[in-house]
PDB file of N, CA and C in Angstrom:
ATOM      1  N   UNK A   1     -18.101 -13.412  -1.867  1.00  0.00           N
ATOM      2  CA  UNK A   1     -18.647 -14.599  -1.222  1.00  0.00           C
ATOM      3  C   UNK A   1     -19.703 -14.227  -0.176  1.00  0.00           C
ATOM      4  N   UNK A   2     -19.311 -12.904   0.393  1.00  0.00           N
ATOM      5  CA  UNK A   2     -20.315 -12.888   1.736  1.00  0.00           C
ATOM      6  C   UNK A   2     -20.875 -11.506   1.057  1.00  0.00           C
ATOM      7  N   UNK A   3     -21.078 -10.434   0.178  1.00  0.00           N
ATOM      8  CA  UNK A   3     -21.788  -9.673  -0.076  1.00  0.00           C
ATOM      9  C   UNK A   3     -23.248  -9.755  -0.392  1.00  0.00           C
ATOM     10  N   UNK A   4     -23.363 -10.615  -0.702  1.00  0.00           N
ATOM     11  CA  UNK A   4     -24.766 -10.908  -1.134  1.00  0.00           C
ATOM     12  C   UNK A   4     -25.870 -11.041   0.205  1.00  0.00           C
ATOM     13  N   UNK A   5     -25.029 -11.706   0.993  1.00  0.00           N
ATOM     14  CA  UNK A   5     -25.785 -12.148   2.017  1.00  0.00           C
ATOM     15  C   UNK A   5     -25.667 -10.580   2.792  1.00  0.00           C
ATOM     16  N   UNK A   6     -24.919  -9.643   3.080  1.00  0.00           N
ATOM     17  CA  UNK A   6     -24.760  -8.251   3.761  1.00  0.00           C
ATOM     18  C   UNK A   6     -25.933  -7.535   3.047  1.00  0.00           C
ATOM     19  N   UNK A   7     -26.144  -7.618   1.824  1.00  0.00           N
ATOM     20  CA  UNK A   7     -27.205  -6.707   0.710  1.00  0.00           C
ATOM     21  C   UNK A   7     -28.059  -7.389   1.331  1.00  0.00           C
ATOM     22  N   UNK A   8     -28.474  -8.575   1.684  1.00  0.00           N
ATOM     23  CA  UNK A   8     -29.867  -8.707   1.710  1.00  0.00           C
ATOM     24  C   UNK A   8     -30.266  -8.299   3.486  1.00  0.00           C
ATOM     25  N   UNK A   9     -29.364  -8.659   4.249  1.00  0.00           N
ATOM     26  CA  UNK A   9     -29.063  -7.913   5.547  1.00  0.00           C
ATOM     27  C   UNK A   9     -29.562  -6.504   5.954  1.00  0.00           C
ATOM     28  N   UNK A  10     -29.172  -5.654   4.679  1.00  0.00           N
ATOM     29  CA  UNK A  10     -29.076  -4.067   4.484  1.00  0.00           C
ATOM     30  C   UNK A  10     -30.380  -4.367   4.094  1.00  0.00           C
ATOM     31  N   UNK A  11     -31.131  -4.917   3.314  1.00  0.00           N
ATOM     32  CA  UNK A  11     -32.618  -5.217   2.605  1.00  0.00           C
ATOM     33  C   UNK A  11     -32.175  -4.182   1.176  1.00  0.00           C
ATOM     34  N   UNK A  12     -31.336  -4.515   0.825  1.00  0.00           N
ATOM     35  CA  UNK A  12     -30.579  -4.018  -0.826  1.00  0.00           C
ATOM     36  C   UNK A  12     -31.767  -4.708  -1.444  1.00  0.00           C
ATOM     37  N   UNK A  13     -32.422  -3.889  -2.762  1.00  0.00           N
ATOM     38  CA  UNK A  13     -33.310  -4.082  -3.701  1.00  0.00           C
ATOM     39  C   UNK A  13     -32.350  -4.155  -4.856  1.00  0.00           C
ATOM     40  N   UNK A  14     -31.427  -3.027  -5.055  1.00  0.00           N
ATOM     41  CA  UNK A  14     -30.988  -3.054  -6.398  1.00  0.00           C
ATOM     42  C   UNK A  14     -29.181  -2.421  -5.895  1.00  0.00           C
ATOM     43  N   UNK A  15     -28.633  -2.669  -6.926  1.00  0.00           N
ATOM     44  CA  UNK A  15     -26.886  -1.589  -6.924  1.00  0.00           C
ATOM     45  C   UNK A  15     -26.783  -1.342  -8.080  1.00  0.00           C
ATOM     46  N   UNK A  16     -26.290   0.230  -7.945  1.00  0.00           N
ATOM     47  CA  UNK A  16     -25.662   1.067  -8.902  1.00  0.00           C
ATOM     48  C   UNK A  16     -24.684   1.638  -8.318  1.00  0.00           C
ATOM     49  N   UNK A  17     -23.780   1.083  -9.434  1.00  0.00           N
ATOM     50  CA  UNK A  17     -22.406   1.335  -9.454  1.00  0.00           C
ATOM     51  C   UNK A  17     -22.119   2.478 -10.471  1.00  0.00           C
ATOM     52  N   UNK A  18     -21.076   3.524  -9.964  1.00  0.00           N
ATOM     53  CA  UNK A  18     -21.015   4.646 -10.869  1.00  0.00           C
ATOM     54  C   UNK A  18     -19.427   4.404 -10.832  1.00  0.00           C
ATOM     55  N   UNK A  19     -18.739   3.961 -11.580  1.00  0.00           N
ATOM     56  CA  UNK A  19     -17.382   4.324 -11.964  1.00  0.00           C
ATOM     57  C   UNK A  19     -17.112   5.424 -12.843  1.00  0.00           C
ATOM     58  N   UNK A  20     -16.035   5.882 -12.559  1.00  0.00           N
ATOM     59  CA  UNK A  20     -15.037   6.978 -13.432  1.00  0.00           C
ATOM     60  C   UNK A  20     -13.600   7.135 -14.242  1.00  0.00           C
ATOM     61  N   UNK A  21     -13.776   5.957 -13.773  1.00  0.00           N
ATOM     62  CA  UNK A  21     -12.328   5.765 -15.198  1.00  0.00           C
ATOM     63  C   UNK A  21     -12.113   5.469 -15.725  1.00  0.00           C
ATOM     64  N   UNK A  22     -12.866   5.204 -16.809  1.00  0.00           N
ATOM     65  CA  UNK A  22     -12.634   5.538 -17.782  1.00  0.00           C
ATOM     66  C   UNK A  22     -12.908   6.621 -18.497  1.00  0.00           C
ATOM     67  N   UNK A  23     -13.905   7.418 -17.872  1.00  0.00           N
ATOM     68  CA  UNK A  23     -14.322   9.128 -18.141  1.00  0.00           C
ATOM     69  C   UNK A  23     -13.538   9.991 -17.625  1.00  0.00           C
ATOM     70  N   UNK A  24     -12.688   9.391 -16.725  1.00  0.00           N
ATOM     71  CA  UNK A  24     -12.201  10.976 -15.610  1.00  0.00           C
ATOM     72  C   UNK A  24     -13.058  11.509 -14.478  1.00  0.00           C
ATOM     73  N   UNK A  25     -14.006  10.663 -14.207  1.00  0.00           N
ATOM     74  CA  UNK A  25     -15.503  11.083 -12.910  1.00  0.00           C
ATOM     75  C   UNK A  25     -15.007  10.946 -11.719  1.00  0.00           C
ATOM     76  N   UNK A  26     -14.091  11.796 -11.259  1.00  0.00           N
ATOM     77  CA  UNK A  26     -13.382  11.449  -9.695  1.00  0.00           C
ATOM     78  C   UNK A  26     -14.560  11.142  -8.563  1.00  0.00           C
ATOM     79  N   UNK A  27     -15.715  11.404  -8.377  1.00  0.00           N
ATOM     80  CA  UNK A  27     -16.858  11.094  -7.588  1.00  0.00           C
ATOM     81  C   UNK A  27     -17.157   9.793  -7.610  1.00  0.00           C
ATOM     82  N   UNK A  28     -16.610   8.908  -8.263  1.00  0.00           N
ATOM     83  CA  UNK A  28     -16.947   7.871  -8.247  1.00  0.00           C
ATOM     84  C   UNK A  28     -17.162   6.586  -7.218  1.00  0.00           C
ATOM     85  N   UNK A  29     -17.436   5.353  -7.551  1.00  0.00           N
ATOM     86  CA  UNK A  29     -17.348   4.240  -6.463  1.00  0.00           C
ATOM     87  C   UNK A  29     -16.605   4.089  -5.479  1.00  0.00           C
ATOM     88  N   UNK A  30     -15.806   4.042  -6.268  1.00  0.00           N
ATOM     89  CA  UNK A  30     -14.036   3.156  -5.729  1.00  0.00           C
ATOM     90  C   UNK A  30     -13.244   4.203  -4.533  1.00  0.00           C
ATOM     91  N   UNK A  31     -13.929   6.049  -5.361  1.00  0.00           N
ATOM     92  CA  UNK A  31     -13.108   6.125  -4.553  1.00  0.00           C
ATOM     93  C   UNK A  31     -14.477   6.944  -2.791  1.00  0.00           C
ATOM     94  N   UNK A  32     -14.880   6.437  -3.200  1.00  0.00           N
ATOM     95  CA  UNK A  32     -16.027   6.317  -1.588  1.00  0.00           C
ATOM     96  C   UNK A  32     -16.250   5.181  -1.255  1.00  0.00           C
ATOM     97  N   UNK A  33     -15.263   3.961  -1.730  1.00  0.00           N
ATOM     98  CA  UNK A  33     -15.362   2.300  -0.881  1.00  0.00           C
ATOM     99  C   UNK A  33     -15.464   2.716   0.026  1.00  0.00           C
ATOM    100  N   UNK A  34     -14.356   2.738   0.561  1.00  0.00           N
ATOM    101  CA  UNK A  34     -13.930   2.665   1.909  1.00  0.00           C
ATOM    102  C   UNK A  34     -15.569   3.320   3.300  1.00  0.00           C
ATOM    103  N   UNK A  35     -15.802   3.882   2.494  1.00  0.00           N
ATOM    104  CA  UNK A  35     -17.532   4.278   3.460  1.00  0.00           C
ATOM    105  C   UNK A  35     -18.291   3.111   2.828  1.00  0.00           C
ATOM    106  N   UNK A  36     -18.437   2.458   2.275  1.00  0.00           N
ATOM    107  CA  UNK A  36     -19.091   1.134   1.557  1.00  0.00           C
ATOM    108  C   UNK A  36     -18.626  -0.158   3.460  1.00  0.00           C
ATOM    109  N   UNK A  37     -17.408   0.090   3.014  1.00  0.00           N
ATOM    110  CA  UNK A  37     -16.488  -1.066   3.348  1.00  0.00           C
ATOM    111  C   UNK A  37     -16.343  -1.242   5.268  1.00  0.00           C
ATOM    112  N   UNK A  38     -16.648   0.198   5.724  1.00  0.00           N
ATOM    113  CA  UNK A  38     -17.262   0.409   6.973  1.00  0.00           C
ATOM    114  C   UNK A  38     -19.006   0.351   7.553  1.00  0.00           C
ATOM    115  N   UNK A  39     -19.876   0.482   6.575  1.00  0.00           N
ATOM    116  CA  UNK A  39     -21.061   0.546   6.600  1.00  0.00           C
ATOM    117  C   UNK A  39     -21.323  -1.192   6.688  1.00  0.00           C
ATOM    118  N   UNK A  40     -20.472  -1.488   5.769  1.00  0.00           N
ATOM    119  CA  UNK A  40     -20.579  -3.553   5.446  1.00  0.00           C
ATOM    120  C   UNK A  40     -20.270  -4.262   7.045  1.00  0.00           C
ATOM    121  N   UNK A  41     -19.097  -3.394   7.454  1.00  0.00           N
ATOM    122  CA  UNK A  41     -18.439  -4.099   8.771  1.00  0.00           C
ATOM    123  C   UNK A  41     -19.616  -3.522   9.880  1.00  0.00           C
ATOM    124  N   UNK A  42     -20.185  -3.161   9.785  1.00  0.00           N
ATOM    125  CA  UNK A  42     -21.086  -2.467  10.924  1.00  0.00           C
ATOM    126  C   UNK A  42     -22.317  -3.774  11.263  1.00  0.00           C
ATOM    127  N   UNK A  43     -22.421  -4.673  10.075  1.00  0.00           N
ATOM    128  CA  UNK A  43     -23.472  -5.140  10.231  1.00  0.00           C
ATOM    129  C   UNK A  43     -23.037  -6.100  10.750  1.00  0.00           C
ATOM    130  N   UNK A  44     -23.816  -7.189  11.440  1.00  0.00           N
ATOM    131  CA  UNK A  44     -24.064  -8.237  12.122  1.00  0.00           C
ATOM    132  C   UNK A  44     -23.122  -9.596  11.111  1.00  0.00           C
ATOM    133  N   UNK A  45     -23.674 -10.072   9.842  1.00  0.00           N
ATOM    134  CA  UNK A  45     -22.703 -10.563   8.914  1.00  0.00           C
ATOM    135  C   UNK A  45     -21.381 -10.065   8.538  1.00  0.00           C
ATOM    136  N   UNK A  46     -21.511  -8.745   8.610  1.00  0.00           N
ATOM    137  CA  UNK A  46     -20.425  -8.404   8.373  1.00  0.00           C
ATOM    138  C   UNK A  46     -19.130  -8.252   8.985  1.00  0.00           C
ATOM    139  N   UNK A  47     -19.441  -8.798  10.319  1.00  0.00           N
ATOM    140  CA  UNK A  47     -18.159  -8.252  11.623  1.00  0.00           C
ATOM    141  C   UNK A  47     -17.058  -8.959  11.009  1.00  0.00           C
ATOM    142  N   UNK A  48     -17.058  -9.355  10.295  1.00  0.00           N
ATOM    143  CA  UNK A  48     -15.322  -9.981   9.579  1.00  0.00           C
ATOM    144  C   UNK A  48     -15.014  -9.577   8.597  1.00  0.00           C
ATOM    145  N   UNK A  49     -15.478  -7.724   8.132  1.00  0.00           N
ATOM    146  CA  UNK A  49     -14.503  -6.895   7.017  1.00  0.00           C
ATOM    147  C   UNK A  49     -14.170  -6.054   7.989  1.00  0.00           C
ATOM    148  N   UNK A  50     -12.956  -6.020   7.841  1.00  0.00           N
ATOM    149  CA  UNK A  50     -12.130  -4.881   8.854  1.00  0.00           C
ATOM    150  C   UNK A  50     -11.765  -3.931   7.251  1.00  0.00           C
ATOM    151  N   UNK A  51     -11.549  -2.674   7.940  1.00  0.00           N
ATOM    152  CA  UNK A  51     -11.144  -1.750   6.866  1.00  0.00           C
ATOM    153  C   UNK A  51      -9.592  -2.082   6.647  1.00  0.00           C
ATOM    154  N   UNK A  52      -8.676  -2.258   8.021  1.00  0.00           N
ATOM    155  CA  UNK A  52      -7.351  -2.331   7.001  1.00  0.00           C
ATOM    156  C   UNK A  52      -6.922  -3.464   6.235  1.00  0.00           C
ATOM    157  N   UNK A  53      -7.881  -4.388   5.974  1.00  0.00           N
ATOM    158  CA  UNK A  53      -7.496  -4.997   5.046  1.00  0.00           C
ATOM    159  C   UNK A  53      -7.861  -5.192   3.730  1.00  0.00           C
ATOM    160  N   UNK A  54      -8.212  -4.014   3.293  1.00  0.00           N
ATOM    161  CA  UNK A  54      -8.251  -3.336   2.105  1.00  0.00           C
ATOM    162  C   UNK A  54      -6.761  -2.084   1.638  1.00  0.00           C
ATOM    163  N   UNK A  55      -5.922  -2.185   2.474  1.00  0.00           N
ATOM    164  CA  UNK A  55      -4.992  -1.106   2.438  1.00  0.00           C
ATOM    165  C   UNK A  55      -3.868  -2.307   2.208  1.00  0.00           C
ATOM    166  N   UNK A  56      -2.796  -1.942   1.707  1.00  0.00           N
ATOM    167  CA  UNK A  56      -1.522  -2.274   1.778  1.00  0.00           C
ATOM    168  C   UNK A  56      -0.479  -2.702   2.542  1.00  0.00           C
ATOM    169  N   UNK A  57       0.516  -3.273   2.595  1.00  0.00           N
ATOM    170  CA  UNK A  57       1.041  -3.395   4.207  1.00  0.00           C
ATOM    171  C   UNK A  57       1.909  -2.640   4.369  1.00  0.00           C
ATOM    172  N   UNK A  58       1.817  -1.376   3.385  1.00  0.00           N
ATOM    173  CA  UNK A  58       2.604  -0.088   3.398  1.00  0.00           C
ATOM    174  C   UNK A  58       1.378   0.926   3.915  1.00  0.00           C
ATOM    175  N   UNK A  59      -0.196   0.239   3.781  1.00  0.00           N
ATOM    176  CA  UNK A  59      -0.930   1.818   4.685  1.00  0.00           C
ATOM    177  C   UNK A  59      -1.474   2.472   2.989  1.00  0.00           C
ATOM    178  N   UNK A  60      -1.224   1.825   2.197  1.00  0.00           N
ATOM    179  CA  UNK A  60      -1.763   2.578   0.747  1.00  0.00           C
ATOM    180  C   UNK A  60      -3.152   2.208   0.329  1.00  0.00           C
ATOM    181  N   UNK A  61      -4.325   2.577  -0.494  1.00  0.00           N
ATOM    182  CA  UNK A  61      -5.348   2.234  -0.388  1.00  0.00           C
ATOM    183  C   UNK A  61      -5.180   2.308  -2.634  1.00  0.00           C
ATOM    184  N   UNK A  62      -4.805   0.877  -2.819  1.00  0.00           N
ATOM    185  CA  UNK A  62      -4.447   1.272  -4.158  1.00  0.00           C
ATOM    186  C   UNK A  62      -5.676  -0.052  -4.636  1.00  0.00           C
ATOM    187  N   UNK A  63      -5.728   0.326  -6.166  1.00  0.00           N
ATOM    188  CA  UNK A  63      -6.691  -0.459  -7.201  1.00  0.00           C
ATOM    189  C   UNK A  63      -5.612  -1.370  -8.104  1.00  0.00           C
ATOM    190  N   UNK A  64      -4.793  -0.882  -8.399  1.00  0.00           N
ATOM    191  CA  UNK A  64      -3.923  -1.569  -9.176  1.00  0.00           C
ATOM    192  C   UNK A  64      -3.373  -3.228  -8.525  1.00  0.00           C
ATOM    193  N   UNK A  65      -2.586  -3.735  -9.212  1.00  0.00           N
ATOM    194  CA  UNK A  65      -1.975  -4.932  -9.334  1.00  0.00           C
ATOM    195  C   UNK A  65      -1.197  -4.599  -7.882  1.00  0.00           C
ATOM    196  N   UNK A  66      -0.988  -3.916  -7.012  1.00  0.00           N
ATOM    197  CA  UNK A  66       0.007  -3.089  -6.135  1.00  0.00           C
ATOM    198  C   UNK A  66      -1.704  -3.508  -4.749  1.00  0.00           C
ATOM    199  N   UNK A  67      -2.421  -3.535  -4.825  1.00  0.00           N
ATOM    200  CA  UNK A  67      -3.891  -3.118  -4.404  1.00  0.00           C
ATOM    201  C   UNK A  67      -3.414  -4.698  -3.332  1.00  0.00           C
ATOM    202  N   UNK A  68      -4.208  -4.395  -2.055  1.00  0.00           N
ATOM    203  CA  UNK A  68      -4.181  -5.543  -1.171  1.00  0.00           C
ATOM    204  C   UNK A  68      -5.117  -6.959  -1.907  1.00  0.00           C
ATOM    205  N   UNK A  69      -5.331  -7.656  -1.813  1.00  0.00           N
ATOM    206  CA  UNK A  69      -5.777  -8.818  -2.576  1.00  0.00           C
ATOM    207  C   UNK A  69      -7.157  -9.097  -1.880  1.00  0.00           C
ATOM    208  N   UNK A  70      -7.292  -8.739  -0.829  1.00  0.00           N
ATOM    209  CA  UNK A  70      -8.900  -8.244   0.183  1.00  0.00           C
ATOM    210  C   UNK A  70      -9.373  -7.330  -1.179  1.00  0.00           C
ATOM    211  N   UNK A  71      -9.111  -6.352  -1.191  1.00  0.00           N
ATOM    212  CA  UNK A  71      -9.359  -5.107  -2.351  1.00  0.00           C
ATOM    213  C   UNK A  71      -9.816  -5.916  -3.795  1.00  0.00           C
ATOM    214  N   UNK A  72      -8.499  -6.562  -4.439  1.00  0.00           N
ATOM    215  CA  UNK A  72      -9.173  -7.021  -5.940  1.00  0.00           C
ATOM    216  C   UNK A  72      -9.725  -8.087  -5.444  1.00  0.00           C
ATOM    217  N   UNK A  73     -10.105  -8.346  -4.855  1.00  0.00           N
ATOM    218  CA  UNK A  73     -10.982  -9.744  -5.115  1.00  0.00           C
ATOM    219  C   UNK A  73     -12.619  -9.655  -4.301  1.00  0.00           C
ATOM    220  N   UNK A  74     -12.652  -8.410  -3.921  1.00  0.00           N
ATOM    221  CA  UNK A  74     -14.129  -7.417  -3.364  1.00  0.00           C
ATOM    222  C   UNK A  74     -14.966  -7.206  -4.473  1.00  0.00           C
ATOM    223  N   UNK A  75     -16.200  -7.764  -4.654  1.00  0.00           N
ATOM    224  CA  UNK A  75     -17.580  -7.595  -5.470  1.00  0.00           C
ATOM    225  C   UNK A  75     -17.421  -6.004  -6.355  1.00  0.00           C
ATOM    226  N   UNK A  76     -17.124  -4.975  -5.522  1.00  0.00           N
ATOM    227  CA  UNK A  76     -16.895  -3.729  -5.808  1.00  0.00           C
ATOM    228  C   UNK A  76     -16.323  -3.289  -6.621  1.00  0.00           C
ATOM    229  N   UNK A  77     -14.840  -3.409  -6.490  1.00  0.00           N
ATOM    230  CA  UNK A  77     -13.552  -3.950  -7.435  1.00  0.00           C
ATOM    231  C   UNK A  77     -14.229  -4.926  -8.794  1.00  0.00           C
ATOM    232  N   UNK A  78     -14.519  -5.949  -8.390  1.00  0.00           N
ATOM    233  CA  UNK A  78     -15.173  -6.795  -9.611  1.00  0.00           C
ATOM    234  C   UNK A  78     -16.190  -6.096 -10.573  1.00  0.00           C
ATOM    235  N   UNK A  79     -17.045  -5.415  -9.919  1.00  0.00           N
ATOM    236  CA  UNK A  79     -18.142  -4.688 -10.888  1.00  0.00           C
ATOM    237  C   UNK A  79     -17.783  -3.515 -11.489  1.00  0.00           C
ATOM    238  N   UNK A  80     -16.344  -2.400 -11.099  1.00  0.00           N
ATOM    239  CA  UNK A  80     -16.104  -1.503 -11.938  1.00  0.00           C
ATOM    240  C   UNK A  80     -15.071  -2.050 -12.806  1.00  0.00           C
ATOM    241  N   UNK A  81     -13.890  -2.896 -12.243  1.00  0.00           N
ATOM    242  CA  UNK A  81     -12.933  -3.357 -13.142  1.00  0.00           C
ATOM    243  C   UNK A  81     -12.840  -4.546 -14.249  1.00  0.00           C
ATOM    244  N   UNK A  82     -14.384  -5.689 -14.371  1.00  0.00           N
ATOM    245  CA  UNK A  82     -14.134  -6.183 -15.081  1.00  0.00           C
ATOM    246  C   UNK A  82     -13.859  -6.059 -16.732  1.00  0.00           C
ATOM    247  N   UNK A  83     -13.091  -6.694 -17.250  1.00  0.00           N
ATOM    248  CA  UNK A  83     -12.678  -6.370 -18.573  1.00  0.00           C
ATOM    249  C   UNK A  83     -12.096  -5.022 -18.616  1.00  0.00           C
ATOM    250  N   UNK A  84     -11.689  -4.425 -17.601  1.00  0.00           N
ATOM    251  CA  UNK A  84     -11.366  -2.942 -18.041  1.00  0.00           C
ATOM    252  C   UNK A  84      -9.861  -2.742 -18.474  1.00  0.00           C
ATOM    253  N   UNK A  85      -9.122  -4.081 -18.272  1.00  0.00           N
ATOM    254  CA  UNK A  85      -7.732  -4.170 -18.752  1.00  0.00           C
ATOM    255  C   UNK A  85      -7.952  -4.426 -20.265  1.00  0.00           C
ATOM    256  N   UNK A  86      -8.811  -4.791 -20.893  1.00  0.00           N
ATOM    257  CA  UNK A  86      -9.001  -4.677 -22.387  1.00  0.00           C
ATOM    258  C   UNK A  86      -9.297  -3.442 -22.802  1.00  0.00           C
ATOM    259  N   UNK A  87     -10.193  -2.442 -22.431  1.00  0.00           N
ATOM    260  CA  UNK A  87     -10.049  -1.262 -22.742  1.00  0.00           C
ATOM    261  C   UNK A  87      -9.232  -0.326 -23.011  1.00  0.00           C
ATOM    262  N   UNK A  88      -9.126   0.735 -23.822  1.00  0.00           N
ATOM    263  CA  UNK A  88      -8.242   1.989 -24.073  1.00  0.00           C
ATOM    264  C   UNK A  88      -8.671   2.975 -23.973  1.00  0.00           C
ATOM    265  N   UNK A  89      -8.131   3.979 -22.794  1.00  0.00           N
ATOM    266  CA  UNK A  89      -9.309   5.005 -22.308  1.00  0.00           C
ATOM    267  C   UNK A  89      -8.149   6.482 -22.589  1.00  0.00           C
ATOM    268  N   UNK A  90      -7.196   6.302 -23.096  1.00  0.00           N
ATOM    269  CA  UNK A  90      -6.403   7.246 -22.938  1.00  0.00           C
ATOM    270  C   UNK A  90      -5.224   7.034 -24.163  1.00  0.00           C
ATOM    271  N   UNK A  91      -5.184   7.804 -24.987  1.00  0.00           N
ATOM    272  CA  UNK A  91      -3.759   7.702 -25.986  1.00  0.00           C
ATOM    273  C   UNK A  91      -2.396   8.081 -25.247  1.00  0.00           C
ATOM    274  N   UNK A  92      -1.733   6.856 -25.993  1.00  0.00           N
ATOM    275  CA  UNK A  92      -0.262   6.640 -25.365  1.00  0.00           C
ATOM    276  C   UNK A  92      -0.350   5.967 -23.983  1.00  0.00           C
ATOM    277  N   UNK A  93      -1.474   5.598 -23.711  1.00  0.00           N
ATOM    278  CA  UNK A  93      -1.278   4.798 -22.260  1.00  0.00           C
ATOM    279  C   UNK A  93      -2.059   3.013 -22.420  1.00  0.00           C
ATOM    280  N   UNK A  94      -1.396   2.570 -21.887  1.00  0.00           N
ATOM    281  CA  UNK A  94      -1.949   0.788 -21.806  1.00  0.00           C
ATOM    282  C   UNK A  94      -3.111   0.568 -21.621  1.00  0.00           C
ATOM    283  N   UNK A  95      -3.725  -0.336 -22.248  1.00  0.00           N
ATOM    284  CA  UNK A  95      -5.185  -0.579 -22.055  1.00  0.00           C
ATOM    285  C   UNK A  95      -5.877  -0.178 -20.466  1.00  0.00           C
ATOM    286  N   UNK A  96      -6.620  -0.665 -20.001  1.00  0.00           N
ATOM    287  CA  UNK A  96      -6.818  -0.518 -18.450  1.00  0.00           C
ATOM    288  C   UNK A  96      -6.637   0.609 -17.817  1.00  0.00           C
ATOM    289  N   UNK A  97      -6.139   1.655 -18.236  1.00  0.00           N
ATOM    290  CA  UNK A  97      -5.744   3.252 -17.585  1.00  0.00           C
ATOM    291  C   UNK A  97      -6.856   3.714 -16.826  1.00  0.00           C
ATOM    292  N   UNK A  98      -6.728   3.649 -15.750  1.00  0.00           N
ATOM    293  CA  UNK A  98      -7.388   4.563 -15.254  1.00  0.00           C
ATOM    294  C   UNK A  98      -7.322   5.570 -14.883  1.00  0.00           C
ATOM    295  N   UNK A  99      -8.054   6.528 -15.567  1.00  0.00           N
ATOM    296  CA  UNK A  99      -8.328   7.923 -15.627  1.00  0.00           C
ATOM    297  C   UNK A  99      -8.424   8.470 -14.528  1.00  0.00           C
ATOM    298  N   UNK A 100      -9.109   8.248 -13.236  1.00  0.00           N
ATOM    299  CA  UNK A 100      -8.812   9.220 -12.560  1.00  0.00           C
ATOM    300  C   UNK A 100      -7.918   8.827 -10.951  1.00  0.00           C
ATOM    301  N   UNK A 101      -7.714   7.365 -11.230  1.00  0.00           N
ATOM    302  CA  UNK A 101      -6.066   7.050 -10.000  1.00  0.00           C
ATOM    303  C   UNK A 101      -5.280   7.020 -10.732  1.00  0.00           C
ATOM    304  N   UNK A 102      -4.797   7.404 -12.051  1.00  0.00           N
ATOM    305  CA  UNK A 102      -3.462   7.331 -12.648  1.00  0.00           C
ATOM    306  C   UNK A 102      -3.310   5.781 -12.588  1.00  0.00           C
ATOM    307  N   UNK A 103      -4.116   4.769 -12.879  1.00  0.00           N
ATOM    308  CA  UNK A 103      -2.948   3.786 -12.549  1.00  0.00           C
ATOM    309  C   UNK A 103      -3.748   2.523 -13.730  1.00  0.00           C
ATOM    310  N   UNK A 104      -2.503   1.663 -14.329  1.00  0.00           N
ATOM    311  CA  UNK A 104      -2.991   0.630 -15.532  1.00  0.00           C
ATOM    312  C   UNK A 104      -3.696  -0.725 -14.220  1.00  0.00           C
ATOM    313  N   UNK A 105      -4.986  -0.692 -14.786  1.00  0.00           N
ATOM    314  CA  UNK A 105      -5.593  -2.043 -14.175  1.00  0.00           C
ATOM    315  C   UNK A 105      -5.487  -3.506 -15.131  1.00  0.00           C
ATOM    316  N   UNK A 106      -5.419  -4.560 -14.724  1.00  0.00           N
ATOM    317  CA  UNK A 106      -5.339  -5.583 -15.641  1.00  0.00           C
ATOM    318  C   UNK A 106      -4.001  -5.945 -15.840  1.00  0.00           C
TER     319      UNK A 106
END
């Protein structure tokens, strides 16, 4: 809801998103949010993303169905995980696997 307006804030031209799991690319997005998710709160629009509410109310910083609901419902989250619960990235494991948090999305 409010990313768009932070990108244009930042003077964002374009985003590339690099996910990894379904390859196994541990360098990926998701898992350098959290420097995304502090850089966002820094700005002037942004003073209402706090980082812990992307964490758990156990302190966990998860993607899965387990993931704080700040987390799945973040632009970020949306652009690596859509449709990825239809996918099969791994034999013997449930669609959605992600390869490099161990964990079924979707």
């Amino acid at each position: 809801e409010f990313a768009y307006g932070i990108m244009k804030e930042l003077d964002v031209d374009y985003v590339l998103v690099i996910f990894g799991g379904l390859v196994g690319y541990s360098s990926d997005d998701i898992n350098k949010f959290l420097w995304m998710v502090r850089i966002g709160g820094s700005t002037e629009r942004g003073q209402h993303i706090k980082e812990e509410d992307y964490y758990t109310p156990t302190g966990e910083f998860r993607v899965d169905r387990e993931g704080s609901q700040t987390m799945l419902n973040c632009l970020m989250y949306k652009l690596c995980y859509y449709r990825f619960g239809n996918v099969y990235t791994e034999a013997n494991k449930a669609p959605g696997y992600d390869r490099v948090r161990n964990v079924e999305i979707g």
